[in-house]
N, C-alpha and C. Protein backbone atom coordinates (compact mmCIF):
# COMPACT_ATOMS: atom_id res chain seq x y z
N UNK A 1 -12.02 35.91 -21.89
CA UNK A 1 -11.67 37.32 -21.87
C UNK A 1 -12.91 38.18 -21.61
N UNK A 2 -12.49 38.94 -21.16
CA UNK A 2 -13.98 40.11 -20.31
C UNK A 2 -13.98 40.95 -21.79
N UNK A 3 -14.98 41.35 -21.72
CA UNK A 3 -15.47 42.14 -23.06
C UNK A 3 -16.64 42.99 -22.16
N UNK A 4 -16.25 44.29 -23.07
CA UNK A 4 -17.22 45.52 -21.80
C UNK A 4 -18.70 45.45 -22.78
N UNK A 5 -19.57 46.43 -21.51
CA UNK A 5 -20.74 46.06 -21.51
C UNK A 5 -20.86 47.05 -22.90
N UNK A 6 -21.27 46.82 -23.62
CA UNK A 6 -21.97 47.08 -25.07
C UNK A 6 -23.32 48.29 -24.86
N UNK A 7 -23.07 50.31 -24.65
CA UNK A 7 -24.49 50.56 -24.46
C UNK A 7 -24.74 51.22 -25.73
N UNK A 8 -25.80 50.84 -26.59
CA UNK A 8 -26.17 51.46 -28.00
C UNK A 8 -26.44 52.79 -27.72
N UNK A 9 -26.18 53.79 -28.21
CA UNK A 9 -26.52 55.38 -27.78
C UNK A 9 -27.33 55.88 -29.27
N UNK A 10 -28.12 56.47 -28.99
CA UNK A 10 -29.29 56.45 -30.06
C UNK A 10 -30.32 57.79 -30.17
N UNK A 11 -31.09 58.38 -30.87
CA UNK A 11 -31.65 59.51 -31.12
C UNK A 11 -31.97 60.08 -32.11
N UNK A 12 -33.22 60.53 -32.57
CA UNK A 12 -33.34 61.50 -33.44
C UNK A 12 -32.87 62.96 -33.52
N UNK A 13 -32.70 63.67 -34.68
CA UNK A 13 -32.07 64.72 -34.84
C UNK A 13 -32.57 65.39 -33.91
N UNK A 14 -31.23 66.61 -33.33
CA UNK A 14 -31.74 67.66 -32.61
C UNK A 14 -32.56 66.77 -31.24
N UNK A 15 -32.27 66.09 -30.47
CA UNK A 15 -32.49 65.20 -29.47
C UNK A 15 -31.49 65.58 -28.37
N UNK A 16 -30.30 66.06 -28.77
CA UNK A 16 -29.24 66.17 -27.44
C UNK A 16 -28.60 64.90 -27.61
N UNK A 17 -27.78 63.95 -28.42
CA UNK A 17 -27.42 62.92 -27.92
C UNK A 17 -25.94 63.10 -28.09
N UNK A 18 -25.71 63.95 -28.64
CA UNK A 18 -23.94 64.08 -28.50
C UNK A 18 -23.82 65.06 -27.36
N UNK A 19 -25.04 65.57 -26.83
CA UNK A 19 -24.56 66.39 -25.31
C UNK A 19 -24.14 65.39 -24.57
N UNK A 20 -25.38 64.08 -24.71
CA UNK A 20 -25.85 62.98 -23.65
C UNK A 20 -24.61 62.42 -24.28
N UNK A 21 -23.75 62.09 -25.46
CA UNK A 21 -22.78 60.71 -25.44
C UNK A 21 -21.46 61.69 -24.57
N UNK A 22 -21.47 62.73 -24.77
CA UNK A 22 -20.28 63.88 -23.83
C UNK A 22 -20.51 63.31 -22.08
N UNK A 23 -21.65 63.43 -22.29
CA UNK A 23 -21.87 63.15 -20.47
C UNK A 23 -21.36 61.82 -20.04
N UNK A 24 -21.36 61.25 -21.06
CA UNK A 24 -20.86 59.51 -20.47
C UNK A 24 -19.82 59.40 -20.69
N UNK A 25 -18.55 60.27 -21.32
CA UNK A 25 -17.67 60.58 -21.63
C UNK A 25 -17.43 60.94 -19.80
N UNK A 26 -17.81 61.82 -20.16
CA UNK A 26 -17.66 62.71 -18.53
C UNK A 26 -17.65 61.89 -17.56
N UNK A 27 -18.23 60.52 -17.56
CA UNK A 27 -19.03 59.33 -16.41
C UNK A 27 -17.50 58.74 -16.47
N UNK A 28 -16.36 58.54 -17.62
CA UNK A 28 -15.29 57.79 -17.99
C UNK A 28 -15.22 56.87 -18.99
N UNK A 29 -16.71 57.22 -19.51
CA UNK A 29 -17.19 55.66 -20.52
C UNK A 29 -17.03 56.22 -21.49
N UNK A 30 -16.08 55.32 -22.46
CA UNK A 30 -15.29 55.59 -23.94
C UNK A 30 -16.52 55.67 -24.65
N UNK A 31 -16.61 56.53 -25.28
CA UNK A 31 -17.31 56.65 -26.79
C UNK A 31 -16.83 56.69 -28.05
N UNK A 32 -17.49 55.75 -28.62
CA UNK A 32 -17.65 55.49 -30.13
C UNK A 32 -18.30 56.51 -30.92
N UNK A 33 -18.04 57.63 -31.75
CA UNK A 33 -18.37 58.04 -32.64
C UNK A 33 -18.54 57.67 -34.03
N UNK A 34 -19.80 57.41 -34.85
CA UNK A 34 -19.89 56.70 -35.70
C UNK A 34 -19.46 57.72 -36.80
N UNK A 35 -20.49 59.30 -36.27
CA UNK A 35 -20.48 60.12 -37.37
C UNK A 35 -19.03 60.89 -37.25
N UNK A 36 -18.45 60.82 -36.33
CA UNK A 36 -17.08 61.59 -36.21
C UNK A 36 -16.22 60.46 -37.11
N UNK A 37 -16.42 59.23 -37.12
CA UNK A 37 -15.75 58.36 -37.65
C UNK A 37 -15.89 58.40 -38.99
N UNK A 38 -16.82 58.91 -39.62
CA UNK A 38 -17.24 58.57 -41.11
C UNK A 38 -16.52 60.39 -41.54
N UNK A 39 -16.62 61.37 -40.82
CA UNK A 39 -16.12 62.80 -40.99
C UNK A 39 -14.42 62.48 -41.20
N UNK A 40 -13.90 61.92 -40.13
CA UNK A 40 -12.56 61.22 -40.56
C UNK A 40 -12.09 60.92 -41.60
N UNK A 41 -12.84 59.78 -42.53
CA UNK A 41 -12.99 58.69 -43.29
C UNK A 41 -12.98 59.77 -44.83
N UNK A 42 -13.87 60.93 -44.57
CA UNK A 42 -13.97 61.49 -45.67
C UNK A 42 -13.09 62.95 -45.88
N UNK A 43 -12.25 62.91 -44.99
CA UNK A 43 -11.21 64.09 -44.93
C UNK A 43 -10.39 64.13 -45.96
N UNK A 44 -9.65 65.30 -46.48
CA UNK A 44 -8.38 64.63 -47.17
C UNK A 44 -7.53 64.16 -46.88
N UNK A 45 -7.09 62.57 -47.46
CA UNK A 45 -6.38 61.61 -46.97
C UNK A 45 -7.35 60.93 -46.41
N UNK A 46 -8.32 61.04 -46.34
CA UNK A 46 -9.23 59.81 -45.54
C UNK A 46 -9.66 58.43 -46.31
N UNK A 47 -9.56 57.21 -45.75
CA UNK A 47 -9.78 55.96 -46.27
C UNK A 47 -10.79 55.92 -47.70
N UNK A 48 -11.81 56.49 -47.53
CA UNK A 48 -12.65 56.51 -48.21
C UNK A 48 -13.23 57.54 -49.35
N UNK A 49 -11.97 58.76 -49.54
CA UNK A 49 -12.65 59.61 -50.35
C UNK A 49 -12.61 59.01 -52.12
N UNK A 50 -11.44 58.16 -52.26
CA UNK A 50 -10.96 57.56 -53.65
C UNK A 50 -12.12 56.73 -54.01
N UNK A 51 -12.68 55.79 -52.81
CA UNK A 51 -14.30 55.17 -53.53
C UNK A 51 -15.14 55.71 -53.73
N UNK A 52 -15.48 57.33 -52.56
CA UNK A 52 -16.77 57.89 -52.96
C UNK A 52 -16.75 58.56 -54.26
N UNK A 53 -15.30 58.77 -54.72
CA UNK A 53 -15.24 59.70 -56.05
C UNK A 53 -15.24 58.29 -57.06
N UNK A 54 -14.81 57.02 -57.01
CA UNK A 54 -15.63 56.64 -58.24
C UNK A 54 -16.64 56.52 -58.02
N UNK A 55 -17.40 56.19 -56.89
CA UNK A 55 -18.97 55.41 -56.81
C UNK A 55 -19.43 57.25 -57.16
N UNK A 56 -19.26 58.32 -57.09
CA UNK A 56 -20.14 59.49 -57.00
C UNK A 56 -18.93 60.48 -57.63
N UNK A 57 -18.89 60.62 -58.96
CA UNK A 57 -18.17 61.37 -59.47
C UNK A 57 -18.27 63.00 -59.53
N UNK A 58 -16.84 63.48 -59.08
CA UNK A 58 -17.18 65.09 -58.77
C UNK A 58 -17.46 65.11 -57.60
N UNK A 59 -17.63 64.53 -56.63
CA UNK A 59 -18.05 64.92 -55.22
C UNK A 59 -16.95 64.78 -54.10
N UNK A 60 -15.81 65.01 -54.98
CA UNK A 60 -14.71 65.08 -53.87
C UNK A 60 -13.84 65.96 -54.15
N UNK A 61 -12.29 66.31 -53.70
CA UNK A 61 -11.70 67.36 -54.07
C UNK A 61 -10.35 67.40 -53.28
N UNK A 62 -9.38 67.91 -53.15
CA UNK A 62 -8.20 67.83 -52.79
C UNK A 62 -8.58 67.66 -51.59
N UNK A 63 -9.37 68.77 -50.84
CA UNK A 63 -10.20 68.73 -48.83
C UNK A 63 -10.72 67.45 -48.63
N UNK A 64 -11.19 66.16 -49.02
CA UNK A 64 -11.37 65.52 -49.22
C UNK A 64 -12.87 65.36 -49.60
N UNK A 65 -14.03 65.02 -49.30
CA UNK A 65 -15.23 64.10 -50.21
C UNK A 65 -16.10 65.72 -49.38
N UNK A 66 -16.78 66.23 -50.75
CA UNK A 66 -17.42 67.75 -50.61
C UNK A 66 -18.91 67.18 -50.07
N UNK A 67 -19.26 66.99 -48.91
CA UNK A 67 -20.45 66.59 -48.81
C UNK A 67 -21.73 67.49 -48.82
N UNK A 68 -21.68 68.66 -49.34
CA UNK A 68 -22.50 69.26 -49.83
C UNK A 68 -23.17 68.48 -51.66
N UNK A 69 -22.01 68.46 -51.88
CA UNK A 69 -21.85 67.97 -53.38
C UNK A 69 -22.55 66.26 -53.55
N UNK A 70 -22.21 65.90 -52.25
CA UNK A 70 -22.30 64.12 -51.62
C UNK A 70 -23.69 63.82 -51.99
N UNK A 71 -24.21 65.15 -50.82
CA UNK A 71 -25.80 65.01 -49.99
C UNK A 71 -26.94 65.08 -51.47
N UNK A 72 -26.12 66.24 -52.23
CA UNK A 72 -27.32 66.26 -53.36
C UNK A 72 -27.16 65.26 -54.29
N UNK A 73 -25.91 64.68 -54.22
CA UNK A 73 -26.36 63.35 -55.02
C UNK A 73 -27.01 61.67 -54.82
N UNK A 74 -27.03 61.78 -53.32
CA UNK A 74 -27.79 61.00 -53.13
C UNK A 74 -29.54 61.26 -52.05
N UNK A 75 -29.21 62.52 -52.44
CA UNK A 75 -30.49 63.63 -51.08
C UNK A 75 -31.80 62.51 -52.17
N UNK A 76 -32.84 62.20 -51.45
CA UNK A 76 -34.22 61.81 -51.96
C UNK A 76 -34.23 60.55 -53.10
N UNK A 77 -32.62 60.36 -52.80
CA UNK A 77 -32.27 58.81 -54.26
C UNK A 77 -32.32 57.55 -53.19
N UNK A 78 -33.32 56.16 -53.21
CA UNK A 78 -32.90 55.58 -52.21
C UNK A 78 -31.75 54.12 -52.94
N UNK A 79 -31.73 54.09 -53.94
CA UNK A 79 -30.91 53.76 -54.53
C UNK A 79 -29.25 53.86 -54.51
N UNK A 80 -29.41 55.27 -54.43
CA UNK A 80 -27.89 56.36 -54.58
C UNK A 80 -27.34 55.72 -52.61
N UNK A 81 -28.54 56.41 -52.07
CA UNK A 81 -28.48 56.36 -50.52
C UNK A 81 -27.67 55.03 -49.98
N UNK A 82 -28.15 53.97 -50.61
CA UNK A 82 -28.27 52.87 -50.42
C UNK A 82 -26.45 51.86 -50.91
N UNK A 83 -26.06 52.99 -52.36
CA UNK A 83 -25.59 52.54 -52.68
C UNK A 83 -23.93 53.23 -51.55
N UNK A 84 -24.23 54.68 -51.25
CA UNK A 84 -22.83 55.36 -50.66
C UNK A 84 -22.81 54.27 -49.15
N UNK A 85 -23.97 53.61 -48.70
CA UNK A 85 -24.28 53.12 -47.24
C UNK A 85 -23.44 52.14 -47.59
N UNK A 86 -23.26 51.17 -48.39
CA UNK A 86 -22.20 50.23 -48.53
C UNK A 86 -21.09 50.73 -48.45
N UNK A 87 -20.86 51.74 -48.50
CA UNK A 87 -19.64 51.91 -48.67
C UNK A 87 -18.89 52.34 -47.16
N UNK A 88 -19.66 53.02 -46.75
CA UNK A 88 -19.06 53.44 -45.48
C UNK A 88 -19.80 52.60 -44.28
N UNK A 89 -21.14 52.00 -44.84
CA UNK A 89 -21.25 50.67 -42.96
C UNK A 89 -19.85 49.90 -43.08
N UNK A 90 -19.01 49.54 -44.04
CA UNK A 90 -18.49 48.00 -43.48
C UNK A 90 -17.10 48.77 -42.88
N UNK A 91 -16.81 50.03 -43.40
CA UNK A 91 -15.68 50.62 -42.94
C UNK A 91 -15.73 51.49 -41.73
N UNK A 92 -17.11 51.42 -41.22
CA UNK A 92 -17.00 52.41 -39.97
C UNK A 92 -17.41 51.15 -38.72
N UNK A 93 -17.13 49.74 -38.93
CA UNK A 93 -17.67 48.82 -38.66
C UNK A 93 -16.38 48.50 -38.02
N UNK A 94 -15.33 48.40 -38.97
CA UNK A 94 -13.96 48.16 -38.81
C UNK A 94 -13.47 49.16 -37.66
N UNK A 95 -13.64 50.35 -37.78
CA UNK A 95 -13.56 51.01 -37.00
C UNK A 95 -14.11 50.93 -35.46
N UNK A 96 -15.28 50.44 -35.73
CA UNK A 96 -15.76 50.00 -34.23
C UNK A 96 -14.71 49.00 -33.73
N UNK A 97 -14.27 48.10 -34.56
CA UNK A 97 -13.76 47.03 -33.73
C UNK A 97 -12.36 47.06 -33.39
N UNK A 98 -12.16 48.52 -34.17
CA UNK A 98 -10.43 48.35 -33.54
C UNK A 98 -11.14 49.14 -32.24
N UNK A 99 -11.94 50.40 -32.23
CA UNK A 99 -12.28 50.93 -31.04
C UNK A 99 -12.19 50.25 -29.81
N UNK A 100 -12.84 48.65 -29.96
CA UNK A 100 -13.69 48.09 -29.12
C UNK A 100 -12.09 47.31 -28.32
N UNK A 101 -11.09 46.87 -29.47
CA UNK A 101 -10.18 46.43 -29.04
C UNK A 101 -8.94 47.53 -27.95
N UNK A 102 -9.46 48.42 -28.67
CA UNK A 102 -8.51 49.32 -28.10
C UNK A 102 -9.04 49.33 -26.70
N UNK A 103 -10.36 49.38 -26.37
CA UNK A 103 -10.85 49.73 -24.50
C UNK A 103 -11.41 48.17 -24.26
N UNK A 104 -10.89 46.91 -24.91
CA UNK A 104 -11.12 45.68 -24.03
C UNK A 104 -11.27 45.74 -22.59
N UNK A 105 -10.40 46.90 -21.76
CA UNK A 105 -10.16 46.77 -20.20
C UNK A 105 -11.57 47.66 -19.81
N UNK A 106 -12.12 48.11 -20.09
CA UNK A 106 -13.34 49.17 -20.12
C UNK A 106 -14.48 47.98 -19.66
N UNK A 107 -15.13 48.57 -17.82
CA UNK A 107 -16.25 47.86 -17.90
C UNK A 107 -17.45 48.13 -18.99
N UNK A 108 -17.25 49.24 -19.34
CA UNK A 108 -18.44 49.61 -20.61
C UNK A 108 -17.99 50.68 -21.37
N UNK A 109 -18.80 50.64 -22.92
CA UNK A 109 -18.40 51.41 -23.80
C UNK A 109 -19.60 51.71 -24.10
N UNK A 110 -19.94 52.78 -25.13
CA UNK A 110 -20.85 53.75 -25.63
C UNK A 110 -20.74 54.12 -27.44
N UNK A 111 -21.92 53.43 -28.10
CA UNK A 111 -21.82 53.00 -29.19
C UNK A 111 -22.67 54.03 -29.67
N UNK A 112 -22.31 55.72 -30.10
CA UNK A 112 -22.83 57.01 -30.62
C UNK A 112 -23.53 56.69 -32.17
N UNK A 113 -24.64 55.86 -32.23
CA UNK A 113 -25.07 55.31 -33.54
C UNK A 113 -26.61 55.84 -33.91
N UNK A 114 -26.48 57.35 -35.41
CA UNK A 114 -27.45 58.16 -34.81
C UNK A 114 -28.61 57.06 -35.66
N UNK A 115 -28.65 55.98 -36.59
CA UNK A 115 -29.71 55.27 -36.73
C UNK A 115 -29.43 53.72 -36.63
N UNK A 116 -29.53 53.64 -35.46
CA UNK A 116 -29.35 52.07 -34.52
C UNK A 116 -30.41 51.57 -34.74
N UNK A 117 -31.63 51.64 -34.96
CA UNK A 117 -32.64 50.97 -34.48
C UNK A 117 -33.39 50.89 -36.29
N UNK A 118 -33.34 52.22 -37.16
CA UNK A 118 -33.21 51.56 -38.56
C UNK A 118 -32.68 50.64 -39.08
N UNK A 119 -30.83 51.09 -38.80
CA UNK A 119 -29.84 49.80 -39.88
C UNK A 119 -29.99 48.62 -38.66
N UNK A 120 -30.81 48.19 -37.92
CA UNK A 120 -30.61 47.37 -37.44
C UNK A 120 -29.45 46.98 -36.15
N UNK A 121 -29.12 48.06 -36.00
CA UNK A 121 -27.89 47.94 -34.89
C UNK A 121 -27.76 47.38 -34.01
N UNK A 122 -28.90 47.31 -33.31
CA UNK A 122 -29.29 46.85 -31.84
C UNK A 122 -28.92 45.77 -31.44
N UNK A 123 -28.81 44.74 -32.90
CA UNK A 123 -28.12 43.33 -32.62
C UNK A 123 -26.74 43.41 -31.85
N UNK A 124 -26.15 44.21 -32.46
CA UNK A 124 -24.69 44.47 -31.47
C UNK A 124 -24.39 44.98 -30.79
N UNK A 125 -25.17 45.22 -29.36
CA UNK A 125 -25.56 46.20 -28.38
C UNK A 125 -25.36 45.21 -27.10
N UNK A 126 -25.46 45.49 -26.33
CA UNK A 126 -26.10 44.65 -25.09
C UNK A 126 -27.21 45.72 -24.53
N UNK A 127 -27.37 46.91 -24.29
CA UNK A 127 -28.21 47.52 -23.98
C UNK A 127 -28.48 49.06 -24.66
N UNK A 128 -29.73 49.37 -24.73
CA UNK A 128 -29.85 50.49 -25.88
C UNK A 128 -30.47 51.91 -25.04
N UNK A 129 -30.33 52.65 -25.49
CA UNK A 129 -30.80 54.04 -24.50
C UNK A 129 -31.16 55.27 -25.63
N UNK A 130 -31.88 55.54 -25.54
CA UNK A 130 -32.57 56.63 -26.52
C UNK A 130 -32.50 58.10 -25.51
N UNK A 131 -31.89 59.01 -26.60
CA UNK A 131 -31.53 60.16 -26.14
C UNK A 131 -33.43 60.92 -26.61
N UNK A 132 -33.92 61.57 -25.88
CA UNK A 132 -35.49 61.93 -26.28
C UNK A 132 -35.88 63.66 -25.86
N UNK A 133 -36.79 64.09 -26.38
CA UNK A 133 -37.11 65.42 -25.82
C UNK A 133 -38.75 65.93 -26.40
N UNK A 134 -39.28 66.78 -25.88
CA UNK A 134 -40.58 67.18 -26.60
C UNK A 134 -40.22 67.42 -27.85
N UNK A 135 -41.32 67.38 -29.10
CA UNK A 135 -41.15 67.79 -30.69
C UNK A 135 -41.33 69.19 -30.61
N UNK A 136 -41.42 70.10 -29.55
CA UNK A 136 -41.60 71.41 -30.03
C UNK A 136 -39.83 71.93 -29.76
N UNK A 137 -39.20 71.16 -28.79
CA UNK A 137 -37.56 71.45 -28.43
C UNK A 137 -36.81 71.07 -29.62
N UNK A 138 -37.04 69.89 -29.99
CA UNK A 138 -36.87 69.06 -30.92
C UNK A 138 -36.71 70.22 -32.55
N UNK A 139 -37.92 70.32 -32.73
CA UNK A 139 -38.08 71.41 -33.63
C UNK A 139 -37.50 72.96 -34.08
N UNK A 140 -37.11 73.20 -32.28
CA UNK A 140 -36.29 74.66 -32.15
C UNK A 140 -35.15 74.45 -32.13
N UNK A 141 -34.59 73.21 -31.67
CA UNK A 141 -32.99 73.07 -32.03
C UNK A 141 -32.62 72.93 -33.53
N UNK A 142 -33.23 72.17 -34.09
CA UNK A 142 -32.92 71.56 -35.30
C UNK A 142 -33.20 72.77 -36.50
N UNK A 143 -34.11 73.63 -35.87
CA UNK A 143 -34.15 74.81 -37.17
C UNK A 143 -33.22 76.07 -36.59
N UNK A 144 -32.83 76.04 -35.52
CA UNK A 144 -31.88 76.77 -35.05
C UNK A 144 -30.43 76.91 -35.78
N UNK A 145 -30.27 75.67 -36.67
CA UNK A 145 -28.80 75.13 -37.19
C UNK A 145 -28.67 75.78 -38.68
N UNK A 146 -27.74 76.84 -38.70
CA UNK A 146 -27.11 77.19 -39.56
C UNK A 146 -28.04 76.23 -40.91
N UNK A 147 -28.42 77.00 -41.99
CA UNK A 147 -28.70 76.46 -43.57
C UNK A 147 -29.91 75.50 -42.84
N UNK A 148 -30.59 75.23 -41.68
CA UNK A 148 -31.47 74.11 -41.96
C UNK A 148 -33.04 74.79 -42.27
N UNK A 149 -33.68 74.37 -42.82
CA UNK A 149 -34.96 74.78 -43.34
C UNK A 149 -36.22 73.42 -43.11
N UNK A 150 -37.31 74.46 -42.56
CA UNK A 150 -38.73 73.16 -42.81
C UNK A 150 -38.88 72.18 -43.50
N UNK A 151 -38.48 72.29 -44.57
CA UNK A 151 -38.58 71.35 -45.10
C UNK A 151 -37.54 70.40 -45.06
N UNK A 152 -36.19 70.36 -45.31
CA UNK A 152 -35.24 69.44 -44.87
C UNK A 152 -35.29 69.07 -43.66
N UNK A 153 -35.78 69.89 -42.53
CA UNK A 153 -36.19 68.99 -40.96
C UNK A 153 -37.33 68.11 -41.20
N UNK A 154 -38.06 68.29 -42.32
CA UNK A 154 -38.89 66.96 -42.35
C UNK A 154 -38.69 65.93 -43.41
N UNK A 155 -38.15 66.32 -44.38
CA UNK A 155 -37.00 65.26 -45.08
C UNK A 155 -36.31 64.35 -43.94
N UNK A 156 -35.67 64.70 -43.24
CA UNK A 156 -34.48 64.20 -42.28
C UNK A 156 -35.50 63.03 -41.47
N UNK A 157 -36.58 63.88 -40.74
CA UNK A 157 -37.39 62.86 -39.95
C UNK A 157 -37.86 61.76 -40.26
N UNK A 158 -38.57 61.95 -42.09
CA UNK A 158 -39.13 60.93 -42.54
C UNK A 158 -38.09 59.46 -42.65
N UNK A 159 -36.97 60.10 -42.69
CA UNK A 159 -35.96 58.65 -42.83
C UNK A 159 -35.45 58.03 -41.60
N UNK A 160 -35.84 58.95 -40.46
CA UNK A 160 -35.60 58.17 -39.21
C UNK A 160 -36.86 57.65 -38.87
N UNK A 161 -36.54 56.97 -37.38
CA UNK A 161 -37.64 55.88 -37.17
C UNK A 161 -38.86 57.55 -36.22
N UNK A 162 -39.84 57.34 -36.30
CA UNK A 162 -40.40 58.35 -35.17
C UNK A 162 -39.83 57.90 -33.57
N UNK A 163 -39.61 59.37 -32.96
CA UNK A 163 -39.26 59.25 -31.74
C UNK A 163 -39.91 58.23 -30.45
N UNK A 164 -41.38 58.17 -30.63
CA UNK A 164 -42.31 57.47 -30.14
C UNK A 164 -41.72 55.86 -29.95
N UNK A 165 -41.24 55.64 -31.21
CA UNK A 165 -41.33 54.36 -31.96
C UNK A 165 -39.52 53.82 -30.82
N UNK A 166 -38.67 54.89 -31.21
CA UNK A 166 -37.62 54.56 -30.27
C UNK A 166 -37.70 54.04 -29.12
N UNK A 167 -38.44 54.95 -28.13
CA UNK A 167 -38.66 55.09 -27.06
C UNK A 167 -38.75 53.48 -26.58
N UNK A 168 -40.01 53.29 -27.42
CA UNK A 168 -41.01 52.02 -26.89
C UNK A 168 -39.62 51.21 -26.86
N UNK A 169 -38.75 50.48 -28.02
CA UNK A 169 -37.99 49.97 -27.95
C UNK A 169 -36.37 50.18 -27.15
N UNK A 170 -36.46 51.11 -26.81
CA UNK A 170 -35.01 51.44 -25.68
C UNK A 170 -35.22 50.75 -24.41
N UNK A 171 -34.09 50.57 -24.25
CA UNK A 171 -34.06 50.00 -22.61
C UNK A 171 -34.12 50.77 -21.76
N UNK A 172 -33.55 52.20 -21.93
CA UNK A 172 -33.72 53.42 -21.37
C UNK A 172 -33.87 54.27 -22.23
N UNK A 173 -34.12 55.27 -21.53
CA UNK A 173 -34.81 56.99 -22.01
C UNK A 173 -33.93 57.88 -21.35
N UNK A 174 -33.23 58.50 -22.04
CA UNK A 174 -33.02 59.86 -21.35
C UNK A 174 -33.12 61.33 -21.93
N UNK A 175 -34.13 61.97 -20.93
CA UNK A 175 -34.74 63.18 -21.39
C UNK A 175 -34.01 64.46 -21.58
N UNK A 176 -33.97 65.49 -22.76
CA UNK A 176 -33.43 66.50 -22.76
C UNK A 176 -34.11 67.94 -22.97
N UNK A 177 -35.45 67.35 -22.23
CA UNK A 177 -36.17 68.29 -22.61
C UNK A 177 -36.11 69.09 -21.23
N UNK A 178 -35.57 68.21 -19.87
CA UNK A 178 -35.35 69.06 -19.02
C UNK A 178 -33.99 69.84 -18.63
N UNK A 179 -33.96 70.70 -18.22
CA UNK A 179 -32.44 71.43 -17.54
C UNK A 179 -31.30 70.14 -17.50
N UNK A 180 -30.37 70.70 -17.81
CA UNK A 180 -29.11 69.85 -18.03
C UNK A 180 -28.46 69.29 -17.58
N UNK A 181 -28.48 70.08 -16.09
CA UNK A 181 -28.14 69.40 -14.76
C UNK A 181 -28.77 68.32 -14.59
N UNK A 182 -30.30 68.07 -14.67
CA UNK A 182 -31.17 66.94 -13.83
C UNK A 182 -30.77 65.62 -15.44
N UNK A 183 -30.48 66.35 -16.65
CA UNK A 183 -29.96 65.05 -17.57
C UNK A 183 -28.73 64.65 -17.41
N UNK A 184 -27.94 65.41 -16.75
CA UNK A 184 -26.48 65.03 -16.14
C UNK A 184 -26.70 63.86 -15.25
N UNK A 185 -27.74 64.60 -14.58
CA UNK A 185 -27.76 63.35 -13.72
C UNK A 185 -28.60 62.15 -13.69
N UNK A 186 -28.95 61.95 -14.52
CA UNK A 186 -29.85 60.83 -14.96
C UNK A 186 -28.87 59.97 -15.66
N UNK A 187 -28.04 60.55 -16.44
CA UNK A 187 -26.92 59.78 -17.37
C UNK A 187 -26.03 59.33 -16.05
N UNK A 188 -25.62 59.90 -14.49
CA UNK A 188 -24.74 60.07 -13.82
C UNK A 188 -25.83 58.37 -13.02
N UNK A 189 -26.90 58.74 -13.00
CA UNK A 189 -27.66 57.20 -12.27
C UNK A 189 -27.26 56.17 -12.95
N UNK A 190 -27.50 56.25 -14.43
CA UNK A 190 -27.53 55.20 -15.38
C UNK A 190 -26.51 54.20 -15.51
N UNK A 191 -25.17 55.16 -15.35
CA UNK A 191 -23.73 54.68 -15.64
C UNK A 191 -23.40 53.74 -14.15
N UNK A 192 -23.96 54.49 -13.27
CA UNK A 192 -24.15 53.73 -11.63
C UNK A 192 -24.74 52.48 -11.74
N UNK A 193 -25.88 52.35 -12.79
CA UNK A 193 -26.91 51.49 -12.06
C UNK A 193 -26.33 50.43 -12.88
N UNK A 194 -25.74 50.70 -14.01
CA UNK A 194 -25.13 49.14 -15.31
C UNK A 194 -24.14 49.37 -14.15
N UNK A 195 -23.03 49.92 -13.98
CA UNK A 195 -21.73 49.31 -13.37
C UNK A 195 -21.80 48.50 -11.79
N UNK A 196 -22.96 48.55 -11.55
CA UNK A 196 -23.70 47.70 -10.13
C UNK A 196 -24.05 46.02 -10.83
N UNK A 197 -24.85 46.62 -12.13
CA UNK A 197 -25.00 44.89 -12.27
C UNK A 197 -23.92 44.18 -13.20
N UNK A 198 -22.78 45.04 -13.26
CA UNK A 198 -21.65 44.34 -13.89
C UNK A 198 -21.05 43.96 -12.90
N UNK A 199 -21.03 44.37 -11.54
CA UNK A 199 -20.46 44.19 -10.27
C UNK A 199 -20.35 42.74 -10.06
């Protein structure tokens, strides 16, 4: 059975990579949302709000799991962190694989995973692509966002891998530090150049 090409989609905050996973959307290539998947998961009625309220008591509510309430109980705990991550890798995992079943006919799919290269993801990839941009763009998007502050943009960073560090390890790069058009079309080469050597 044909099984589509596997591309890890990847990035640090404020990087552009849900512009860039939209564009491959746009190319026809199904995307996987990990974090739309786990927003699901914690809705009311969602799979997972009944465990996060025993594992994290009080942090949920009829709307389903208050992640304001979530974040400060496990914000700077790597313990806490560690412990809600069990809970939602093996179920957003499941989710990948009905995804994956659902577009079996798909020469390729697009795996929106914003720390692939921390939890180790990459193993289940066939090819990885890092969404990238200068740290001063980087910096103006990410403090641009409603409630975010200096200091939580460098909270956030310290737990991802540095951008540098991505890079080196991606199979590709794609830049968002230029005009949108010329990253349109870089994503518009990319999707060309895998569906040539799937050819």
């Amino acid at each position: 059975m044909n099984t589509p090409l596997i591309i890890g989609l990847t990035g640090s905050i404020g990087m552009g990579k849900s512009a860039v996973a939209a564009m491959f959307a746009d190319e026809g290539v199904p995307v996987f949302d990990a974090d739309a998947a786990v927003h699901d998961m914690q809705k009311a009625g969602g799979e997972l709000v009944a465990e996060i309220e025993a594992a994290f008591p009080g942090t949920t509510s009829v709307d389903g799991v208050d992640r304001k309430a979530l974040g400060a109980a496990v914000f700077g705990n790597r313990d806490q962190l560690a412990k809600l991550e069990s809970l939602i890798h093996p179920a957003v995992a499941e989710r990948r694989k009905a995804f994956l079943a659902g577009h079996k006919d798909a020469d390729m799919v697009v795996f929106d995973i914003p720390l692939l290269f921390e939890k180790g993801g990459q193993a289940g990839v066939d090819v990885t692509v890092v969404v990238s941009a200068p740290a001063p763009d980087q910096r103006a998007r990410v403090l641009a966002r409603p409630g975010m502050v200096p200091e939580k943009f460098e909270q956030i960073l310290k737990l991802q891998m540095p951008d540098a560090d991505k890079r080196a390890r991606a199979d590709y790069v794609i830049d968002t530090g230029q005009d949108i058009a010329a990253t349109r079309e870089d994503v518009r080469a990319l999707v060309k150049k895998l569906r040539v050597g799937l050819a």
